[in-house]
Protein backbone atom coordinates (compact mmCIF):
# COMPACT_ATOMS: atom_id res chain seq x y z
CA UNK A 1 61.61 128.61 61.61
CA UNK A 2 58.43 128.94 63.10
CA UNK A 3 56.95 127.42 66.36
CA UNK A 4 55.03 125.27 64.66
CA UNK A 5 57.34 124.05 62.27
CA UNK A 6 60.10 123.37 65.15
CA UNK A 7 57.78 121.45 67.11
CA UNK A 8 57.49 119.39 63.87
CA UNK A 9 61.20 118.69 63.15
CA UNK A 10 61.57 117.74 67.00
CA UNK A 11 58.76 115.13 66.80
CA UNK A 12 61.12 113.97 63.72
CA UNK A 13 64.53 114.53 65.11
CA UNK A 14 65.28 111.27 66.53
CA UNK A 15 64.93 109.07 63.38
CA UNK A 16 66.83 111.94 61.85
CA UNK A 17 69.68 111.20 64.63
CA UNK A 18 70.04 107.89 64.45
CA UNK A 19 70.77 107.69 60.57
CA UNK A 20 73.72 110.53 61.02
CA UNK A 21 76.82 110.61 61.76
CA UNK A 22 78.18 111.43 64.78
CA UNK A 23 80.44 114.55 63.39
CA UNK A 24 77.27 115.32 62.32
CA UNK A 25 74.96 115.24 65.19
CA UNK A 26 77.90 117.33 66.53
CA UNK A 27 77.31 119.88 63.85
CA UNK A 28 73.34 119.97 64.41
CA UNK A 29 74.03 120.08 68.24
CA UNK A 30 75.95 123.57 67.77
CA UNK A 31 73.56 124.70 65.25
CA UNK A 32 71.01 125.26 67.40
CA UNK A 33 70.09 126.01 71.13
CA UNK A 34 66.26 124.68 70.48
CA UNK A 35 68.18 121.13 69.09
CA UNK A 36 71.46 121.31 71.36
CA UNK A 37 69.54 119.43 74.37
CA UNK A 38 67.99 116.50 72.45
CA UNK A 39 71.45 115.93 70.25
CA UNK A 40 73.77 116.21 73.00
CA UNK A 41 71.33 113.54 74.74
CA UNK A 42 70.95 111.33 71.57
CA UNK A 43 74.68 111.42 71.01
CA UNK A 44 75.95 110.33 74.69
CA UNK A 45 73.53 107.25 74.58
CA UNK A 46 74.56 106.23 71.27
CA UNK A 47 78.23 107.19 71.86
CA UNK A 48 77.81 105.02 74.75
CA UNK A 49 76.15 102.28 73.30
CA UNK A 50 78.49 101.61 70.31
CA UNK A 51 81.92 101.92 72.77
CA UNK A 52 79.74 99.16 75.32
CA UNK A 53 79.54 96.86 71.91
CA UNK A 54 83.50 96.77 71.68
CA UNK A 55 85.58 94.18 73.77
CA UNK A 56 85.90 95.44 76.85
CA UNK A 57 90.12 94.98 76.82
CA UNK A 58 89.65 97.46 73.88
CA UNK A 59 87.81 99.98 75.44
CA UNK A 60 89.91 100.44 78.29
CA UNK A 61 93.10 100.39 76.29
CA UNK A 62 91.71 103.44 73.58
CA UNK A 63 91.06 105.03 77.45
CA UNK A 64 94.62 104.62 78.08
CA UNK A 65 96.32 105.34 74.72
CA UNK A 66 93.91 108.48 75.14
CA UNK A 67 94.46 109.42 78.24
CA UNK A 68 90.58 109.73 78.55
CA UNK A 69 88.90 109.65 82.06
CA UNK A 70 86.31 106.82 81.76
CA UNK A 71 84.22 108.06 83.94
CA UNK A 72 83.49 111.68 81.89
CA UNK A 73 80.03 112.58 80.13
CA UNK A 74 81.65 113.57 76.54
CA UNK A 75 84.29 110.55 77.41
CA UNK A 76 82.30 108.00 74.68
CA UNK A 77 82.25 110.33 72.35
CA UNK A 78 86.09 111.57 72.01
CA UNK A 79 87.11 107.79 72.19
CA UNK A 80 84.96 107.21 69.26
CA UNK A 81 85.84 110.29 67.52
CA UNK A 82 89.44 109.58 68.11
CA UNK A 83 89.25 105.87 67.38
CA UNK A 84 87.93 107.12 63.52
CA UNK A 85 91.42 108.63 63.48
CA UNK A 86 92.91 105.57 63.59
CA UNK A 87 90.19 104.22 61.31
CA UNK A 88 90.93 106.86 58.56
CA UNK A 89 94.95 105.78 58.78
CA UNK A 90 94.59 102.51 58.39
CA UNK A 91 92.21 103.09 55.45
CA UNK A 92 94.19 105.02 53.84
CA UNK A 93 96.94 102.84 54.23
CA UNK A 94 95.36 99.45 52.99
CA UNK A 95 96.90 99.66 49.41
CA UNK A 96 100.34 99.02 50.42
CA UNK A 97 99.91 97.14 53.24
CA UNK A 98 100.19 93.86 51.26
CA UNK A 99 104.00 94.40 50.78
CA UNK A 100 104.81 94.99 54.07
CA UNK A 101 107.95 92.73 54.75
CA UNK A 102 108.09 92.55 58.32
CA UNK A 103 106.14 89.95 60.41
CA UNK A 104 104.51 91.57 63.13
CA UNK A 105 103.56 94.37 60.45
CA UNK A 106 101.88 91.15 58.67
CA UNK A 107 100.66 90.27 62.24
CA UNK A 108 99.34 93.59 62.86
CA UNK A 109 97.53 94.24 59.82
CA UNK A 110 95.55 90.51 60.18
CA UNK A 111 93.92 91.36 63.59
CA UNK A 112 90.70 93.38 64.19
CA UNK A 113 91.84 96.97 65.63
CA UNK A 114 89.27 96.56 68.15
CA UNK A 115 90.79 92.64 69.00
CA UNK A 116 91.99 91.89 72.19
CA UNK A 117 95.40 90.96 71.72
CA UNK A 118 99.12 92.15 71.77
CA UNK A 119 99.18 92.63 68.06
CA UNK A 120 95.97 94.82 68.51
CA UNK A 121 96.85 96.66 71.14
CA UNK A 122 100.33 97.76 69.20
CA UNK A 123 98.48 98.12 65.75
CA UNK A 124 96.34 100.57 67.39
CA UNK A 125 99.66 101.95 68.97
CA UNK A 126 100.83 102.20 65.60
CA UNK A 127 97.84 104.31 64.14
CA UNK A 128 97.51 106.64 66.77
CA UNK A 129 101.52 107.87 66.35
CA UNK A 130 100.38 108.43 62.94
CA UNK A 131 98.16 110.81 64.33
CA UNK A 132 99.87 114.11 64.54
CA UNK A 133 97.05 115.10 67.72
CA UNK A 134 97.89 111.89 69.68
CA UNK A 135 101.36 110.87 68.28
CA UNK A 136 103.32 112.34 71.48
CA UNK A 137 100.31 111.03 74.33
CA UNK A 138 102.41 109.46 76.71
CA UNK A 139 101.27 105.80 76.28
CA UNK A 140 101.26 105.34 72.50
CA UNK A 141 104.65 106.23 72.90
CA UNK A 142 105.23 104.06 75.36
CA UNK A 143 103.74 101.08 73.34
CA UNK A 144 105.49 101.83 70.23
CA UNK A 145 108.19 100.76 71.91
CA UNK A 146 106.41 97.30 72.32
CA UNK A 147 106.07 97.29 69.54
CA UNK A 148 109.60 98.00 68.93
CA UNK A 149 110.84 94.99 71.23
CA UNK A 150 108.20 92.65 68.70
CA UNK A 151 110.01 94.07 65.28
CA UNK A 152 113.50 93.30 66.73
CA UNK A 153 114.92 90.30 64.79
CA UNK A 154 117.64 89.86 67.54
CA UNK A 155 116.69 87.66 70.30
CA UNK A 156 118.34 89.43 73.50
CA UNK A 157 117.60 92.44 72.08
CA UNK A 158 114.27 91.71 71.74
CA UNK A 159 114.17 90.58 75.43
CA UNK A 160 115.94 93.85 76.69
CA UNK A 161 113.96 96.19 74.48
CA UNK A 162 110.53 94.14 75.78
CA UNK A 163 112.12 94.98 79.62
CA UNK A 164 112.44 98.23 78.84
CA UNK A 165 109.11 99.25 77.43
CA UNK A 166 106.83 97.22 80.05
CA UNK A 167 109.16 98.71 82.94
CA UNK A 168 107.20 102.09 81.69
CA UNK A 169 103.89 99.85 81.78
CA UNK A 170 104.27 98.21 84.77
CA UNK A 171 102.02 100.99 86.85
CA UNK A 172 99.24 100.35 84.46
CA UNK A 173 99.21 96.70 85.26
CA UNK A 174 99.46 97.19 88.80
CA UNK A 175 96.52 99.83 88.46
CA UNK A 176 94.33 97.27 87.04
CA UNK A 177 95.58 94.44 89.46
CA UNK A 178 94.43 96.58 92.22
CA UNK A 179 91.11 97.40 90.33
CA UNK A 180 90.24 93.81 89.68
CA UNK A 181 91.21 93.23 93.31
CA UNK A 182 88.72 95.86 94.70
CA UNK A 183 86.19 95.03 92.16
CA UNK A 184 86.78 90.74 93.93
CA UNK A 185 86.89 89.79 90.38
CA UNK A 186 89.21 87.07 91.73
CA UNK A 187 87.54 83.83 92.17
CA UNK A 188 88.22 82.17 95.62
CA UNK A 189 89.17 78.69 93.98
CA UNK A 190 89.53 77.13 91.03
CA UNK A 191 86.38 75.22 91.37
CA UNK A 192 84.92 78.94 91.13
CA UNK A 193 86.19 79.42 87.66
CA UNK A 194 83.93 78.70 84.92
CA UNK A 195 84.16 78.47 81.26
CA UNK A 196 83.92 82.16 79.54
CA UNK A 197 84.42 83.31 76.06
CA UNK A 198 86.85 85.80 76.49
CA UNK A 199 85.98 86.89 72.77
CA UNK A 200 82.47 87.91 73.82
CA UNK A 201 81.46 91.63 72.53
CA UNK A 202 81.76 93.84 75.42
CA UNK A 203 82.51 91.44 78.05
CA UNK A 204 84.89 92.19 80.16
CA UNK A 205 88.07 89.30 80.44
CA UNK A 206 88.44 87.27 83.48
CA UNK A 207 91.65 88.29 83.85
CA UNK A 208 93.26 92.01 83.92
CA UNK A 209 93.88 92.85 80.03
CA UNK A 210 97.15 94.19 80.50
CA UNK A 211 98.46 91.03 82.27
CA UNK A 212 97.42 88.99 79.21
CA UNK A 213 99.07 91.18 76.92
CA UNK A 214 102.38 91.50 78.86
CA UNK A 215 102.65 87.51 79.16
CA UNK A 216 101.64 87.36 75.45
CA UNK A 217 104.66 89.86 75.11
CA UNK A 218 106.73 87.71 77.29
CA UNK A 219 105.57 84.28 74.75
CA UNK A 220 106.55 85.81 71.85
CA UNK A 221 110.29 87.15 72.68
CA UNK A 222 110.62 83.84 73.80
CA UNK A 223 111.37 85.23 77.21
CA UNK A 224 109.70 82.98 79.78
CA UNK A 225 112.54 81.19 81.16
CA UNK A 226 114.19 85.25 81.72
CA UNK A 227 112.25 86.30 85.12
CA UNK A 228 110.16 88.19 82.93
CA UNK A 229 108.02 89.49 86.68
CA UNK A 230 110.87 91.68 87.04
CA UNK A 231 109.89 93.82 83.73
CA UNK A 232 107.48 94.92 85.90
CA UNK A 233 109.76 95.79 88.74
CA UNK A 234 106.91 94.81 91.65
CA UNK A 235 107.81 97.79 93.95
CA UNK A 236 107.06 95.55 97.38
CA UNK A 237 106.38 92.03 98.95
CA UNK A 238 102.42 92.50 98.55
CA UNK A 239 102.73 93.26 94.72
CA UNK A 240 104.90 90.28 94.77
CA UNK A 241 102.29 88.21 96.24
CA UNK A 242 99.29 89.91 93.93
CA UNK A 243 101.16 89.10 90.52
CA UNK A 244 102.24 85.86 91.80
CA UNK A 245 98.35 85.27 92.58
CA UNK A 246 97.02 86.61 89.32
CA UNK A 247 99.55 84.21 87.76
CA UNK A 248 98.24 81.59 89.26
CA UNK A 249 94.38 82.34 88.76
CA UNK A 250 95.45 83.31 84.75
CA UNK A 251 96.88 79.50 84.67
CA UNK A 252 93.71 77.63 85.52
CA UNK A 253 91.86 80.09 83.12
CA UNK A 254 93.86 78.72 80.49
CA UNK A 255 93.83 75.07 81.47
CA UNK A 256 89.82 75.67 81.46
CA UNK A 257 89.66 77.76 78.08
CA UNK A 258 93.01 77.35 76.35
CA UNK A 259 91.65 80.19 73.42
CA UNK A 260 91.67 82.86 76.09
CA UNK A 261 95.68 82.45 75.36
CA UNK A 262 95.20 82.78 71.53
CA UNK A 263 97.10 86.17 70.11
CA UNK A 264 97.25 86.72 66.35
CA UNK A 265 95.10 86.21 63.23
CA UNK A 266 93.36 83.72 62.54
CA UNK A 267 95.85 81.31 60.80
CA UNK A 268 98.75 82.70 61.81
CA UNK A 269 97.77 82.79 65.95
CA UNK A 270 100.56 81.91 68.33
CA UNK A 271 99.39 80.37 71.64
CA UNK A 272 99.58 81.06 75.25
CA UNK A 273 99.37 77.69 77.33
CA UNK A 274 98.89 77.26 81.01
CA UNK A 275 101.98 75.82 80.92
CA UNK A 276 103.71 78.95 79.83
CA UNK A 277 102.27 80.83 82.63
CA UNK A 278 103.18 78.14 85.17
CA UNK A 279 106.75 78.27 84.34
CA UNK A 280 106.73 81.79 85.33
CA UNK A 281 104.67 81.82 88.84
CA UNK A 282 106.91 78.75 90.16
CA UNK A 283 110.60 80.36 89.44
CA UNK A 284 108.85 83.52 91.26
CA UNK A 285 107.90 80.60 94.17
CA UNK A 286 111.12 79.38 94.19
CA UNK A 287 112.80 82.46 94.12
CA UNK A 288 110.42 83.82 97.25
């Protein structure tokens, strides 16, 4: 290609970019050292861009089922290209998906796979072990077996099997206790707290993600009255003290907007109540 006729495709390159696909920007990028510059750049701001427009609980939980670093350069575009994965699965699996007998499958296959909930966060579980690349990454294993403790039709069972699999969780939700901690995303009092719509696109919940999702865990195996805070075997006195606190600030979060607790599809939600969560916090006070 000549000089002239390169400095005319890069003047029409970017509308070009932003009607492709992204396997295929990747394909252009690699094509070409003159184009490799302005794709890779076009790519990581779009890549970018389209993870920022997912709930924010999402994002950080295809970081985790990934074992991405959030903070890389290429980091957007992996998630995304791995998050297609799960895309292509569940597309592929759509036809029979109206027979499925169990519940949570039903459960599973009614919520978004970028929603916010439990039944997300284990449908997404369930795509990626489908996935021969990610099937054996560390933390879709570990919340198959969520979604194992969901599937169980016996009731202590359940309850053990839930123990079991957020034991091997618990360092994730202390990880993001200590980041919302750092980050003073706790408010001071609850005249602090203010109404949010926890469903907002790319918004980031008031509340650590993984705490809601445990607790909606804890709901649904009907497991509240069970000390459920020791599933998460709190190694010391402080991280006593912080998950009693984030207990407490989750409560009046609820009591202020009662759909933050809302797991489920639309229809068929269950619902997490302030009351639920206040059951919990007080045995762990009166246990202290």
């Amino acid at each position: 290609m000549h000089s002239s006729e390169m400095e005319l495709f890069l003047v029409c390159l970017e509308p070009i970019l932003q009607f492709s696909e992204f396997r295929e920007i990747q394909q252009m990028q690699n094509s070409s050292r003159c184009l490799y510059r302005d794709a890779k750049n076009h790519l990581k701001i779009r890549c970018q861009s389209v993870l920022k427009g997912l709930p924010h609980a999402a994002q950080m939980h295809y970081h985790q089922l990934f074992d991405d670093d959030c903070d890389s350069d290429s980091s957007a575009l992996r998630i995304l290209l791995r998050r297609q994965l799960l895309i292509d699965v569940d597309d592929a699996t759509q036809f029979g998906q109206w027979r499925t007998q169990t519940a949570v499958a039903r459960l599973m296959t009614g919520v978004s796979l970028d929603g916010m909930d439990v039944f997300a966060a284990v449908k997404r579980a369930f795509l990626a072990s489908q996935v021969v690349s990610l099937s054996r990454k560390k933390h879709v294993v570990s919340w198959m077996h969520v979604l194992g403790a969901l599937e169980e039709q016996d009731p202590l069972q359940a309850k053990r099997l839930a123990a079991e699999a957020w034991e091997a969780l618990a360092g994730l939700v202390f990880d993001e206790l200590d980041k919302h901690d750092r980050n003073e995303a706790a408010p001071a009092a609850p005249a602090a707290l203010r109404r949010q719509d926890a469903t907002a696109t790319g918004e980031a919940l008031p509340v650590p993600s993984l705490l809601l999702l445990w607790l909606q865990t804890v709901h649904f195996v009907n497991a509240l009255d069970d000390q459920p805070d020791l599933w998460l075997r709190p190694d010391s006195c402080a991280s006593c003290r912080q998950l009693y606190r984030w207990l407490q600030i989750l409560e009046k979060h609820l009591e202020l907007s009662p759909t933050l607790g809302r797991y489920g599809p639309s229809g068929d939600s269950s619902q997490l109540r302030s009351r639920h969560v206040a059951r919990i916090h007080e045995r762990m006070r009166d246990l202290r």
